[in-house]
PDB file of N, CA and C in Angstrom:
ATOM      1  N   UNK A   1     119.095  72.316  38.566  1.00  0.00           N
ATOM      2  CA  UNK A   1     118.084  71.806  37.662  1.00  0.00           C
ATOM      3  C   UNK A   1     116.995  72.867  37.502  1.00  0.00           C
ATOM      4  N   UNK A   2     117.031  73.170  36.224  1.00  0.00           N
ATOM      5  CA  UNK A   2     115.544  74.529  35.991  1.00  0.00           C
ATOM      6  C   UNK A   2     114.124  73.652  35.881  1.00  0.00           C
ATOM      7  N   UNK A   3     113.695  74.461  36.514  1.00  0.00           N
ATOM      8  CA  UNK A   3     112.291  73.978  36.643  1.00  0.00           C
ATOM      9  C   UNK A   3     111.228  74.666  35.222  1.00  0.00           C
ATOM     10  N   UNK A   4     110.966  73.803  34.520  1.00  0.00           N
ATOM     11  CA  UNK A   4     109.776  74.429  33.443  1.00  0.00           C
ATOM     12  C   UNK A   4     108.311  75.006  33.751  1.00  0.00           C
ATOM     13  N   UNK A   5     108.168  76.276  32.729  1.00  0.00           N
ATOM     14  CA  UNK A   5     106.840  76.272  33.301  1.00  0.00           C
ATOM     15  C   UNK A   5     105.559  75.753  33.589  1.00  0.00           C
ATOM     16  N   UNK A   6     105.353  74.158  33.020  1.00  0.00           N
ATOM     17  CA  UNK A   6     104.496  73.531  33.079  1.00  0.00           C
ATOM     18  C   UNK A   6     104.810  72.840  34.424  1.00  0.00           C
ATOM     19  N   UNK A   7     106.079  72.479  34.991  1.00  0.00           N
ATOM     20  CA  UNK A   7     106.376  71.961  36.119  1.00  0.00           C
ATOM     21  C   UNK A   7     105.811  73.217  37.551  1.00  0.00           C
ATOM     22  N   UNK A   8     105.756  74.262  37.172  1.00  0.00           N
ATOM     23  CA  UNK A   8     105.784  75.343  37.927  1.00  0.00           C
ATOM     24  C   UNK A   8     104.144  75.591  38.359  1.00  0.00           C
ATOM     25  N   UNK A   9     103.279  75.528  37.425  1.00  0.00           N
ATOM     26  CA  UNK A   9     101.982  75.806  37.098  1.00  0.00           C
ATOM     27  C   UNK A   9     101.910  74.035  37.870  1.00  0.00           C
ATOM     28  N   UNK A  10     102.184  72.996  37.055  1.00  0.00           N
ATOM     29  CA  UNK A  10     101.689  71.689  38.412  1.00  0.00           C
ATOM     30  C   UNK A  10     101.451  71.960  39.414  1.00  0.00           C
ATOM     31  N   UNK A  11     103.103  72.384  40.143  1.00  0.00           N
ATOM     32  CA  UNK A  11     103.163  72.293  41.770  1.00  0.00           C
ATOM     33  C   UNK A  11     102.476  73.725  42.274  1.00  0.00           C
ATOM     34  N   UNK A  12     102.248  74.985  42.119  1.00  0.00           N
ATOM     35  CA  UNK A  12     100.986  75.616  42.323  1.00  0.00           C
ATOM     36  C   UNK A  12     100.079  75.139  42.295  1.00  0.00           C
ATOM     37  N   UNK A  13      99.453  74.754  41.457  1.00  0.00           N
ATOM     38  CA  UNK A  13      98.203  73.729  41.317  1.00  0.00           C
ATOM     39  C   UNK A  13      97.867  72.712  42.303  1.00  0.00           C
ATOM     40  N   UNK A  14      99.279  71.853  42.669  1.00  0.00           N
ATOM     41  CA  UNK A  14      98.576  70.905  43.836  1.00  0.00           C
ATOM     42  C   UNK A  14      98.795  71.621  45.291  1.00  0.00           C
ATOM     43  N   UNK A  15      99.957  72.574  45.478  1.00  0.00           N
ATOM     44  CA  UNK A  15      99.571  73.835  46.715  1.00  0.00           C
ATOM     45  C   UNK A  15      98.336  73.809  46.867  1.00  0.00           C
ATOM     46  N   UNK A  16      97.648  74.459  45.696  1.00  0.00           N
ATOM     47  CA  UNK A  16      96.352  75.251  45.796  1.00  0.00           C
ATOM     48  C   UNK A  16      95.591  74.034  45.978  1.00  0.00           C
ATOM     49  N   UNK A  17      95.364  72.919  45.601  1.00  0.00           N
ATOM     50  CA  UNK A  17      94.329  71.922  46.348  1.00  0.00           C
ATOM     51  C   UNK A  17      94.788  71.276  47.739  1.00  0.00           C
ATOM     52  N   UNK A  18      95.801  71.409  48.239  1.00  0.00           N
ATOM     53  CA  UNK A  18      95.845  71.238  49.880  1.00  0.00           C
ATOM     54  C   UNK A  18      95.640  72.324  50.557  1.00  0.00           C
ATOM     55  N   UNK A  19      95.782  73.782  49.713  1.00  0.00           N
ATOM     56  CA  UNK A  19      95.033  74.634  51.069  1.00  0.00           C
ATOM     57  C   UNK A  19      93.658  74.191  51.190  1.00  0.00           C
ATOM     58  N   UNK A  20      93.287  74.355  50.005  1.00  0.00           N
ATOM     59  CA  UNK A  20      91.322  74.052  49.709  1.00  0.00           C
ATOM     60  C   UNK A  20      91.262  72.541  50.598  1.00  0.00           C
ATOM     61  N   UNK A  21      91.356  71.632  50.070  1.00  0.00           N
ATOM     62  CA  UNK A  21      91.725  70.326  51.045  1.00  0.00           C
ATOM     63  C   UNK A  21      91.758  70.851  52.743  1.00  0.00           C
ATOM     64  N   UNK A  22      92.640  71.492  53.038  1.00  0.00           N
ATOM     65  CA  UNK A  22      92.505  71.830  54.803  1.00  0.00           C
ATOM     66  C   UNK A  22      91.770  72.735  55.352  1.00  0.00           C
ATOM     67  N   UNK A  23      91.032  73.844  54.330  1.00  0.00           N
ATOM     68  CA  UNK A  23      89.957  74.506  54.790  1.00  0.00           C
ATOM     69  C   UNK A  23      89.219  73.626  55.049  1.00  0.00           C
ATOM     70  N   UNK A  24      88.021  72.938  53.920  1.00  0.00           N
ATOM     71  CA  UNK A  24      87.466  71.982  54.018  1.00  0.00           C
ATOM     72  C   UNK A  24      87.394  70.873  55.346  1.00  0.00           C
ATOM     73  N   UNK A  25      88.818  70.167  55.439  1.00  0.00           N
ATOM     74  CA  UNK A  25      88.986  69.151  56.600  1.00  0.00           C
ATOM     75  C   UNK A  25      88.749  69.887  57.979  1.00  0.00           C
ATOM     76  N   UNK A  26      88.822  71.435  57.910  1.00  0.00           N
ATOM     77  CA  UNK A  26      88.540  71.872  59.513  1.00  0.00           C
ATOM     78  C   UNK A  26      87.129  72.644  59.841  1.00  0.00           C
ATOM     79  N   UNK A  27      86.457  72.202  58.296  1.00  0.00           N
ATOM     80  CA  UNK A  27      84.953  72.956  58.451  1.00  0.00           C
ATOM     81  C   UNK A  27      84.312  71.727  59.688  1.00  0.00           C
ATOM     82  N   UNK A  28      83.261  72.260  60.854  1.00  0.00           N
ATOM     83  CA  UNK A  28      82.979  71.732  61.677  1.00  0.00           C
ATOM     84  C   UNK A  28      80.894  71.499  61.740  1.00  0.00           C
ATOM     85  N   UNK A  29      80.684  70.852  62.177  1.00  0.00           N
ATOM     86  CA  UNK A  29      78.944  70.780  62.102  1.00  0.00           C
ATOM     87  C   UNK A  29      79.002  70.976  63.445  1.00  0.00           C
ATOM     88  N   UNK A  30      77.603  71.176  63.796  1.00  0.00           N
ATOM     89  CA  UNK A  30      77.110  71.615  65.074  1.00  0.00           C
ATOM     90  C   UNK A  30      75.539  71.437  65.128  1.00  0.00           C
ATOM     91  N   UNK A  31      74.881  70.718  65.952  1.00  0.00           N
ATOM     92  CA  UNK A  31      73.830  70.460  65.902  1.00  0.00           C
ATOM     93  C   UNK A  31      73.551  71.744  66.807  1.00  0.00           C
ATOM     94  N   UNK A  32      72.588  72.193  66.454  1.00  0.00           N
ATOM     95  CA  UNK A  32      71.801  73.653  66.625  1.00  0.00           C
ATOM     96  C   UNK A  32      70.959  73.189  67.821  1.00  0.00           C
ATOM     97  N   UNK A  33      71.400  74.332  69.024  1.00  0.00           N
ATOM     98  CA  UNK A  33      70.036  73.745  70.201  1.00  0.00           C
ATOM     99  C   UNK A  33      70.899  72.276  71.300  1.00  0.00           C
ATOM    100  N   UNK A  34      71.352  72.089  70.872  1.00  0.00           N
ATOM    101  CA  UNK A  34      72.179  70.976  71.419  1.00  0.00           C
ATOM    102  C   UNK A  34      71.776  69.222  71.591  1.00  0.00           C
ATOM    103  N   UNK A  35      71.190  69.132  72.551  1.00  0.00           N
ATOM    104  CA  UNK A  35      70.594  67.933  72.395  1.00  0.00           C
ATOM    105  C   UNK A  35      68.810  68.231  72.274  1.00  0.00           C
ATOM    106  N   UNK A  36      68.163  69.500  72.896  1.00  0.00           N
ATOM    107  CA  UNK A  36      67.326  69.733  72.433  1.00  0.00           C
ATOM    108  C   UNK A  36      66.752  70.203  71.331  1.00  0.00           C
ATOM    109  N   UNK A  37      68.126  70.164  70.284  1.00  0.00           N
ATOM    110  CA  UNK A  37      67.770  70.474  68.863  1.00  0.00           C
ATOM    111  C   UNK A  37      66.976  71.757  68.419  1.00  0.00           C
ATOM    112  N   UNK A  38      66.551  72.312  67.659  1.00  0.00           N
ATOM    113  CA  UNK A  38      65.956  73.863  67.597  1.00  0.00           C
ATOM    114  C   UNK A  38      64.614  73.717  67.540  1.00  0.00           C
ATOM    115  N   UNK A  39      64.399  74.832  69.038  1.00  0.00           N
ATOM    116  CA  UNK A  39      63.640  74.893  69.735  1.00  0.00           C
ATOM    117  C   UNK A  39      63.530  76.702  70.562  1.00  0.00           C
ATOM    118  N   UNK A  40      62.248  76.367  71.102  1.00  0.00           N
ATOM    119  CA  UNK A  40      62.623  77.894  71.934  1.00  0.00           C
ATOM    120  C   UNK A  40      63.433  78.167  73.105  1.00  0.00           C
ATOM    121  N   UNK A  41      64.056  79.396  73.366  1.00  0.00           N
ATOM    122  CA  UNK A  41      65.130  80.016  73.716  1.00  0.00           C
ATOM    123  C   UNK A  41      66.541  79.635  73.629  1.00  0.00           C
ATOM    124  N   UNK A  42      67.061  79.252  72.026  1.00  0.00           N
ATOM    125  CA  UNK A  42      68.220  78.686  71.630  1.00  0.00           C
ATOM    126  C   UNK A  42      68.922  80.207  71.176  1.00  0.00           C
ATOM    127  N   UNK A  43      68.183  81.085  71.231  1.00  0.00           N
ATOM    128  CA  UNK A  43      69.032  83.121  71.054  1.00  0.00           C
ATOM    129  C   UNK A  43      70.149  82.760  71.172  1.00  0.00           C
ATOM    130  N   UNK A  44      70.668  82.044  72.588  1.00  0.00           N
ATOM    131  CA  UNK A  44      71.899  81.865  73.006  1.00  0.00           C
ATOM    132  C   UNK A  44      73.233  80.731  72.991  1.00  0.00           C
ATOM    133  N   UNK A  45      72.358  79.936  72.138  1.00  0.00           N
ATOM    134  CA  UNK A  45      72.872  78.977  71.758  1.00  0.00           C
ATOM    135  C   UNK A  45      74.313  78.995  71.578  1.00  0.00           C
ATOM    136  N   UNK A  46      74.498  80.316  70.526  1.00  0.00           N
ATOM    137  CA  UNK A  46      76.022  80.476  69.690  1.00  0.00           C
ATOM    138  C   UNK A  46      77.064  80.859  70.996  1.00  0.00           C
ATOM    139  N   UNK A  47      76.592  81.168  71.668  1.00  0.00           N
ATOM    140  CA  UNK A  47      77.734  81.940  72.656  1.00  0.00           C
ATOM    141  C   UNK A  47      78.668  81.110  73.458  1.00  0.00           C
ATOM    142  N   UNK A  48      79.970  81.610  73.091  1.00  0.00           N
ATOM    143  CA  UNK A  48      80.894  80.898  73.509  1.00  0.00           C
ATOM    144  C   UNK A  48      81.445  79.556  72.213  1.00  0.00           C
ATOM    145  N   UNK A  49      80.932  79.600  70.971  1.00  0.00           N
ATOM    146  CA  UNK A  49      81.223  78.850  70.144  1.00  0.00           C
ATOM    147  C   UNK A  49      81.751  79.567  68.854  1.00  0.00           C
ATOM    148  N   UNK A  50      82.729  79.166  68.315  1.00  0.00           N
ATOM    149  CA  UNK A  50      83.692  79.983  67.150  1.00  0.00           C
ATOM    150  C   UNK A  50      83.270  79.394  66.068  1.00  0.00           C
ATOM    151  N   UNK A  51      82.561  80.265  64.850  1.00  0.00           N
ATOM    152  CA  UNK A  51      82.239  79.661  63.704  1.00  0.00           C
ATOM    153  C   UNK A  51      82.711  80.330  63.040  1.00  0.00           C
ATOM    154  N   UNK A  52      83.399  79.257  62.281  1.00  0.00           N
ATOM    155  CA  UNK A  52      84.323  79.030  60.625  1.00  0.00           C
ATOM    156  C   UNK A  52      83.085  79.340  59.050  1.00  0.00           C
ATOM    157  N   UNK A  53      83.425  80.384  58.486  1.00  0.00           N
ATOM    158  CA  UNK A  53      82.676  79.644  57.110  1.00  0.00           C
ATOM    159  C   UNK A  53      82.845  78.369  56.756  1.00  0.00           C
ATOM    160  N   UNK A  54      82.050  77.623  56.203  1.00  0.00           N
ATOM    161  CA  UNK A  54      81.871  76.455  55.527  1.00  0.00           C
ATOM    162  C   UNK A  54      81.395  75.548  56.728  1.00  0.00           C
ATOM    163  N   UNK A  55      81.419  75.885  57.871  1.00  0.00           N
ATOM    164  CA  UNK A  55      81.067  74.784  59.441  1.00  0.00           C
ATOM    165  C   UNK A  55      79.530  75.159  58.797  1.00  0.00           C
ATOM    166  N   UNK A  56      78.921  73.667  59.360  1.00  0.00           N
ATOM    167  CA  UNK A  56      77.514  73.337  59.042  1.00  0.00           C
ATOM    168  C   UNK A  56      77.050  73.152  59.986  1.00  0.00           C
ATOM    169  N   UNK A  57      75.341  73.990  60.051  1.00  0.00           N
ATOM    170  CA  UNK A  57      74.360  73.698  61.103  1.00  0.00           C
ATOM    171  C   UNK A  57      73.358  72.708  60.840  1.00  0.00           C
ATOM    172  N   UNK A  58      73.264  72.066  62.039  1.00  0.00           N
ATOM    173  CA  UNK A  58      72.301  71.137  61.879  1.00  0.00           C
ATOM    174  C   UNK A  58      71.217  71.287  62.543  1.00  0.00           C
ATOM    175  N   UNK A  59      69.856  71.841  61.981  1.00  0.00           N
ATOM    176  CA  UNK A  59      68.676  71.945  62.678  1.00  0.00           C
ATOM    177  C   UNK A  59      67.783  70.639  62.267  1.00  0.00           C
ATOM    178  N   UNK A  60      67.542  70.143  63.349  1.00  0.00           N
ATOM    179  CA  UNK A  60      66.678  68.801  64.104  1.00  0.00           C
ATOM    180  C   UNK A  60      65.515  69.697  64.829  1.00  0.00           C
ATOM    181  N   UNK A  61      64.240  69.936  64.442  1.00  0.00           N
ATOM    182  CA  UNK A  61      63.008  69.876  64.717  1.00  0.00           C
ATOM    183  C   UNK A  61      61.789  69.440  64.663  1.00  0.00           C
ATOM    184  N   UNK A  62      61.037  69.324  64.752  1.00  0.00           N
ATOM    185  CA  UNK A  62      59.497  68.853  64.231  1.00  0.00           C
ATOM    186  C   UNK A  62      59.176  69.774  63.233  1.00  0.00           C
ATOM    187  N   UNK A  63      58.542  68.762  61.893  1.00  0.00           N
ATOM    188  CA  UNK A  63      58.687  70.400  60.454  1.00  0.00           C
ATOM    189  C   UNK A  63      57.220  70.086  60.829  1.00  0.00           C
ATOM    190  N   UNK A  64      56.293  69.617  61.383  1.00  0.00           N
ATOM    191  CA  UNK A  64      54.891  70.313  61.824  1.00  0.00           C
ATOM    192  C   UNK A  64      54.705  71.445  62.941  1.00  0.00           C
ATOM    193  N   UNK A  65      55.992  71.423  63.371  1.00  0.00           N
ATOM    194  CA  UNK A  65      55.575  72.464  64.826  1.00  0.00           C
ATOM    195  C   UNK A  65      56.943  73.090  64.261  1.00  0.00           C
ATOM    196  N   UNK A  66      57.388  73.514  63.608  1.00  0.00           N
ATOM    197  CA  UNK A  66      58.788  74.416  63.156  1.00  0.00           C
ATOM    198  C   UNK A  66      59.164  74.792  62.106  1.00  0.00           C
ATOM    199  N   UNK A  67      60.300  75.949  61.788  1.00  0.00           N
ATOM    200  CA  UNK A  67      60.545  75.364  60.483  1.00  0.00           C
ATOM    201  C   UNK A  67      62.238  76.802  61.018  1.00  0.00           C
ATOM    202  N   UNK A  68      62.914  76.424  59.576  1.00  0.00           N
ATOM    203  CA  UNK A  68      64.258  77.583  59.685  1.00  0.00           C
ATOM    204  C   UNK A  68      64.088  78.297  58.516  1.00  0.00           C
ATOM    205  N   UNK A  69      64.037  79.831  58.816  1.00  0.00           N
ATOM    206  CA  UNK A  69      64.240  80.742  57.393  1.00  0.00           C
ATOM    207  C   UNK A  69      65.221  81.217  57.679  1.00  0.00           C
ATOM    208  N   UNK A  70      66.473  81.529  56.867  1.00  0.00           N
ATOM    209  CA  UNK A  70      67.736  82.183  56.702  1.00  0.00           C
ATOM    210  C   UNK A  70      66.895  83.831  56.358  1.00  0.00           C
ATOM    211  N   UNK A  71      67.386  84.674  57.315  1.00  0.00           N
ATOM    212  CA  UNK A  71      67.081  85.910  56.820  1.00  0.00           C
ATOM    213  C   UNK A  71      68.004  86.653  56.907  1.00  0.00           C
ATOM    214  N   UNK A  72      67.913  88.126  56.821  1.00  0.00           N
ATOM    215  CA  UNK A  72      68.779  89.332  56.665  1.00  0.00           C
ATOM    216  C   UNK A  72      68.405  90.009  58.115  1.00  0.00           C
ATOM    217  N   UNK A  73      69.517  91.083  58.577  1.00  0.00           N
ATOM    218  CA  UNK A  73      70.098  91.558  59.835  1.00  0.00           C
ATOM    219  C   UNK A  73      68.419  91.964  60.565  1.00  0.00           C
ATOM    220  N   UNK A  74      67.772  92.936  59.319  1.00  0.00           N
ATOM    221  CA  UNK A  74      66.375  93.283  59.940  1.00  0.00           C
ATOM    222  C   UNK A  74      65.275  91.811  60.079  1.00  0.00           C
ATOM    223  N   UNK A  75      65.073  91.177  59.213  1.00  0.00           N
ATOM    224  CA  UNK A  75      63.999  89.929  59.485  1.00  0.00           C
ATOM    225  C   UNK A  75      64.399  89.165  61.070  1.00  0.00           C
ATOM    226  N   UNK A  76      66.065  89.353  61.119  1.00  0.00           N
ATOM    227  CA  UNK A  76      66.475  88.455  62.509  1.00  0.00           C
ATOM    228  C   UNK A  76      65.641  89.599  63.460  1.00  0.00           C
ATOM    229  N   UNK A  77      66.028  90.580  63.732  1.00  0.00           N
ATOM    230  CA  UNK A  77      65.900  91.815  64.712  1.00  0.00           C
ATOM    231  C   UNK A  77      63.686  91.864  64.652  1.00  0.00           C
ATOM    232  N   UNK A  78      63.443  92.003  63.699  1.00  0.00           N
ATOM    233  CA  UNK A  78      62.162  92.161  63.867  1.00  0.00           C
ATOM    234  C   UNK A  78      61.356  90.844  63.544  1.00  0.00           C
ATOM    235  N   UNK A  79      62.237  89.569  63.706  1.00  0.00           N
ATOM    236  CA  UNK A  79      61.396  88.251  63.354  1.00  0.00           C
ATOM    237  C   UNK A  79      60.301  88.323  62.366  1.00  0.00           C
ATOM    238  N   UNK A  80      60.128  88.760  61.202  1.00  0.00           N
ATOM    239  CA  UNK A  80      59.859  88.746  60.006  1.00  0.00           C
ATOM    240  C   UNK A  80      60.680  87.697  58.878  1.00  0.00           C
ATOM    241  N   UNK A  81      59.918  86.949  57.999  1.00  0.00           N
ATOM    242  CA  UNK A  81      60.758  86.946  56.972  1.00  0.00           C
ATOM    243  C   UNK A  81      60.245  87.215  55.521  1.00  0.00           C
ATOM    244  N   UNK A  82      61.560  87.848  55.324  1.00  0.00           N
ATOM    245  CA  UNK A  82      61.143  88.906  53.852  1.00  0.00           C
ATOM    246  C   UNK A  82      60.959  88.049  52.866  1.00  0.00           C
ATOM    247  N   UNK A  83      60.297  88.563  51.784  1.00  0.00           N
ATOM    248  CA  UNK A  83      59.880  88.391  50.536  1.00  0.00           C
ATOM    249  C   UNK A  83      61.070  87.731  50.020  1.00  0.00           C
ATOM    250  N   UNK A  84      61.080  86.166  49.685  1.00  0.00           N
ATOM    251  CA  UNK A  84      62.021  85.495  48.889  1.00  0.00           C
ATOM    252  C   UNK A  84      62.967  84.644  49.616  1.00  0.00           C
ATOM    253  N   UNK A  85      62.907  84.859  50.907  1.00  0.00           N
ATOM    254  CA  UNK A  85      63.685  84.238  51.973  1.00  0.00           C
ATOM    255  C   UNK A  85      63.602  82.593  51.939  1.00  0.00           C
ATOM    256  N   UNK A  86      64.600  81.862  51.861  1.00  0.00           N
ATOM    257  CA  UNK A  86      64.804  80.395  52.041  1.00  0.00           C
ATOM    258  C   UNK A  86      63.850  79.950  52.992  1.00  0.00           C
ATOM    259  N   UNK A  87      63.128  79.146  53.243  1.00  0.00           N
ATOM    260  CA  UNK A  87      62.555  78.384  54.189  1.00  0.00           C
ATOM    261  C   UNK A  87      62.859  76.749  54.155  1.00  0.00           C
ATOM    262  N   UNK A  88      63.661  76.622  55.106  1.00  0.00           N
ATOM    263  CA  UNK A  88      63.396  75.195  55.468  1.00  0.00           C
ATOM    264  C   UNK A  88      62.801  74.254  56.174  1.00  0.00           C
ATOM    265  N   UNK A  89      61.802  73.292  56.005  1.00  0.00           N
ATOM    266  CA  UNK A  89      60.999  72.663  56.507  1.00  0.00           C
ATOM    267  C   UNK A  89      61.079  70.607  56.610  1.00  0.00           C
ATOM    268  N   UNK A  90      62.348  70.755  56.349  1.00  0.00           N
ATOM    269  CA  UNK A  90      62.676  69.081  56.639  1.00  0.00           C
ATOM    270  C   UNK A  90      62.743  68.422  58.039  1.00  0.00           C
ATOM    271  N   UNK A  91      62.929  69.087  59.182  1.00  0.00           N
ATOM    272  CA  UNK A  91      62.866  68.401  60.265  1.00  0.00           C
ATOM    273  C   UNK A  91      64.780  68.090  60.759  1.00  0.00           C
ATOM    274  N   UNK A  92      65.586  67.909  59.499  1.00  0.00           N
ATOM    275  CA  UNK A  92      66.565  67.848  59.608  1.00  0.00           C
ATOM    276  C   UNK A  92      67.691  68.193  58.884  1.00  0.00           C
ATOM    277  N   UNK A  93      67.453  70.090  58.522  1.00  0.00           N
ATOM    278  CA  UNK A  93      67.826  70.461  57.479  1.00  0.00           C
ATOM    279  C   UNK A  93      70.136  71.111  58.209  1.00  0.00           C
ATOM    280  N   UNK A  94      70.296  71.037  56.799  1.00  0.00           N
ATOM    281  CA  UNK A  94      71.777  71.088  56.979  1.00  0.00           C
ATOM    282  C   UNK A  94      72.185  72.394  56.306  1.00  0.00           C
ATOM    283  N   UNK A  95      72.764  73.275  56.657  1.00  0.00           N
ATOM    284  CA  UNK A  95      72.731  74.501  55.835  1.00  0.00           C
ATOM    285  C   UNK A  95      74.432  74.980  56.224  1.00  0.00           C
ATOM    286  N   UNK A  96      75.238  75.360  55.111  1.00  0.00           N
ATOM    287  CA  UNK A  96      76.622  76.177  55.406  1.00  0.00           C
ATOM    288  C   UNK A  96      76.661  77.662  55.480  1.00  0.00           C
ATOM    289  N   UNK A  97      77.208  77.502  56.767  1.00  0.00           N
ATOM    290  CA  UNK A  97      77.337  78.956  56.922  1.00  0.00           C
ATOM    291  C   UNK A  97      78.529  79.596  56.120  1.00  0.00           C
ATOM    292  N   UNK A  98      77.861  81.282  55.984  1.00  0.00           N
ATOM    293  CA  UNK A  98      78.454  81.992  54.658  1.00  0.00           C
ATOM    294  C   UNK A  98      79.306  83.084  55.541  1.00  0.00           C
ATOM    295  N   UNK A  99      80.569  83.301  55.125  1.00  0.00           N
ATOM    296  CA  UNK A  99      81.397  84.420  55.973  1.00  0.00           C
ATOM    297  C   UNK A  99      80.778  85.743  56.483  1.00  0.00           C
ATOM    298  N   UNK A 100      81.034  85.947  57.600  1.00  0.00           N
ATOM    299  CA  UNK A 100      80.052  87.396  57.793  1.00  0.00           C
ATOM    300  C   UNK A 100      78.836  86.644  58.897  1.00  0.00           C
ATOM    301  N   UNK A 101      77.783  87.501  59.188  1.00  0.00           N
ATOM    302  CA  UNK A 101      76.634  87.362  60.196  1.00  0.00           C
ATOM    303  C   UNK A 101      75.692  86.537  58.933  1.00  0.00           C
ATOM    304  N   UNK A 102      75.406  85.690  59.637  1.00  0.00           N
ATOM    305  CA  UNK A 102      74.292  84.610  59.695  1.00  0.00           C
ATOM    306  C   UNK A 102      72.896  84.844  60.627  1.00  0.00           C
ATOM    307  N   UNK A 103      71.575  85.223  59.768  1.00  0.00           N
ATOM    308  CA  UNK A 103      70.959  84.580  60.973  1.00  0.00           C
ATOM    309  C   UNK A 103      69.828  84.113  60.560  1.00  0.00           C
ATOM    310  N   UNK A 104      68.885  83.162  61.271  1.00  0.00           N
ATOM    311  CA  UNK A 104      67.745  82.246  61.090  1.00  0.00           C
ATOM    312  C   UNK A 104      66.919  82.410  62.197  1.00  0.00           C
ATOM    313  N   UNK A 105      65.413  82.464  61.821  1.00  0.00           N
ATOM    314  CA  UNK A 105      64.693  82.485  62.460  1.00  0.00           C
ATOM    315  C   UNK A 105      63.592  80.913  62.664  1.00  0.00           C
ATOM    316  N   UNK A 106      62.770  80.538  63.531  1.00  0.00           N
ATOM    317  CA  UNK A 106      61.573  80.239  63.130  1.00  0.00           C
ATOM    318  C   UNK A 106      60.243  80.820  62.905  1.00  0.00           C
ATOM    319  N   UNK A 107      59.617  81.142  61.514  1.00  0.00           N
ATOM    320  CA  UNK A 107      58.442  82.211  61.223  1.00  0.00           C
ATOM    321  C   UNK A 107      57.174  81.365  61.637  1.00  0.00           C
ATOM    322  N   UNK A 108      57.235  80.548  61.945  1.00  0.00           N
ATOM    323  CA  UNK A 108      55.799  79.927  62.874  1.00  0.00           C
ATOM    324  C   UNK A 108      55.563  81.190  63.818  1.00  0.00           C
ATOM    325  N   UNK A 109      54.086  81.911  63.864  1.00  0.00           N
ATOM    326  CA  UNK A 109      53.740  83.104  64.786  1.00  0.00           C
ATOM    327  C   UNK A 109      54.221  82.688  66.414  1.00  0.00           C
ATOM    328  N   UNK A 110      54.596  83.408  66.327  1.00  0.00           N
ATOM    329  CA  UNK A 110      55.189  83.631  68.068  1.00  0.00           C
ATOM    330  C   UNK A 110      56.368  83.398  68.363  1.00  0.00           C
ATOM    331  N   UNK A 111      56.854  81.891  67.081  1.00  0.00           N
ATOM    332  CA  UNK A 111      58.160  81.704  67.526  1.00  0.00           C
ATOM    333  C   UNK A 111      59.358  82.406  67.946  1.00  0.00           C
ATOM    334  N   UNK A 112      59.422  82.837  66.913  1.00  0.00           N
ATOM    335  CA  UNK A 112      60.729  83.772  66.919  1.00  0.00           C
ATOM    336  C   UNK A 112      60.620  84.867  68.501  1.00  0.00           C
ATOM    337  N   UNK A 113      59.385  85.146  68.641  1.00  0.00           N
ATOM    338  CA  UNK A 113      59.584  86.185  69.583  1.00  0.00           C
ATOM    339  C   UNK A 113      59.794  85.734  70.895  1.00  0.00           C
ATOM    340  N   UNK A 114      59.446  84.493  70.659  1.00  0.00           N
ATOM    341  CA  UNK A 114      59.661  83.679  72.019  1.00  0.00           C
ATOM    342  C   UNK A 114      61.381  82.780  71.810  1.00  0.00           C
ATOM    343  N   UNK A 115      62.120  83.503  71.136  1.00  0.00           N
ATOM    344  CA  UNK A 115      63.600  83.325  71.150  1.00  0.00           C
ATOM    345  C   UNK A 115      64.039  81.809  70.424  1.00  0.00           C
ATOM    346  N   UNK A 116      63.069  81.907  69.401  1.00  0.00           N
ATOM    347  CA  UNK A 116      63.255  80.755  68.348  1.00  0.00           C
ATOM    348  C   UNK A 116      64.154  81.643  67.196  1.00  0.00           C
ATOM    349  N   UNK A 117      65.495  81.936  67.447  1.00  0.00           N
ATOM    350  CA  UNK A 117      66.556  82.498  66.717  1.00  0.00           C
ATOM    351  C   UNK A 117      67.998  82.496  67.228  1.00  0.00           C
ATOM    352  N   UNK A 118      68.681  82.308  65.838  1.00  0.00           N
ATOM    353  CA  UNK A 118      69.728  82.961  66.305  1.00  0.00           C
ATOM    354  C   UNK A 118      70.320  83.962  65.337  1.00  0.00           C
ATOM    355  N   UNK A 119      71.473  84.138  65.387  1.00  0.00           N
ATOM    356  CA  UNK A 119      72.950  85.052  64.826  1.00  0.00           C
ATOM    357  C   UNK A 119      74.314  84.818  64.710  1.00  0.00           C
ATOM    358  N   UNK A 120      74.775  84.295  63.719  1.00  0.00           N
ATOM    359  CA  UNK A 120      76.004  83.552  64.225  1.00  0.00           C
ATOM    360  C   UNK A 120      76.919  84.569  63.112  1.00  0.00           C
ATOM    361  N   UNK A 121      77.992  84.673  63.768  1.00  0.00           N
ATOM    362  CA  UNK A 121      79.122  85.455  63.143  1.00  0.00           C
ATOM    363  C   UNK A 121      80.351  84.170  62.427  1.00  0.00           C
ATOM    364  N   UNK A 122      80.246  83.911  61.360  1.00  0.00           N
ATOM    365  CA  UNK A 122      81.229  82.996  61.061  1.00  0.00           C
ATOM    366  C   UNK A 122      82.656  84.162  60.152  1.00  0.00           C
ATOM    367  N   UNK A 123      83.621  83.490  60.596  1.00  0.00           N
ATOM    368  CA  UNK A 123      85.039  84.473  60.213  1.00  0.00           C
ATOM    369  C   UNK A 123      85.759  83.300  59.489  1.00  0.00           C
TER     370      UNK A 123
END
């Protein structure tokens, strides 16, 4: 039985939405900080934990005493955040991580230097 090309182009088509479908189903969340939620000296938080693109962090803080900026390799390293940088300030913000190094600081003064950061490598 020959298969037509509209039959051909279908079943590619629904392939291609069960890979997308099982990426998706194995993206994972992770509450950031653990049960103490993000806070100071969480640097180390990531270690020993394997992150997927599309796995979601969950930062749980006080947005009067905290906050999360997504920055670039130097803002993580010198706890700065640059000109244009995301800031989140909900208390219970949800953010997907993007393939490649990730990292977030808190820019409240002192925080960060007092190991209110991390770096996460998602593959």
């Amino acid at each position: 039985m020959a298969m037509g090309r509209g039959s051909a182009c279908a079943w590619v088509l629904l392939l291609c939405f069960f890979v997308l479908h099982s990426e998706i189903a194995r993206a994972a969340t992770y509450k950031v900080g653990g049960l103490g939620g993000w806070t100071f000296n969480t640097a180390g938080w990531p270690k020993g934990k394997r992150f997927r693109a599309g796995d979601t962090l969950v930062f749980n803080y006080s947005p009067s005493a905290h906050n999360v900026v997504a920055v670039n390799s130097p803002g993580y390293n010198g706890c700065t955040a640059p000109r244009g940088a995301k800031v989140y300030q909900s208390g219970k913000d949800q953010i997907r991580l993007a393939r490649g190094q990730n990292y977030f600081i808190c820019s409240f003064p002192g925080h960060c230097q007092s190991g209110m950061k991390i770096a996460i490598n998602a593959v």
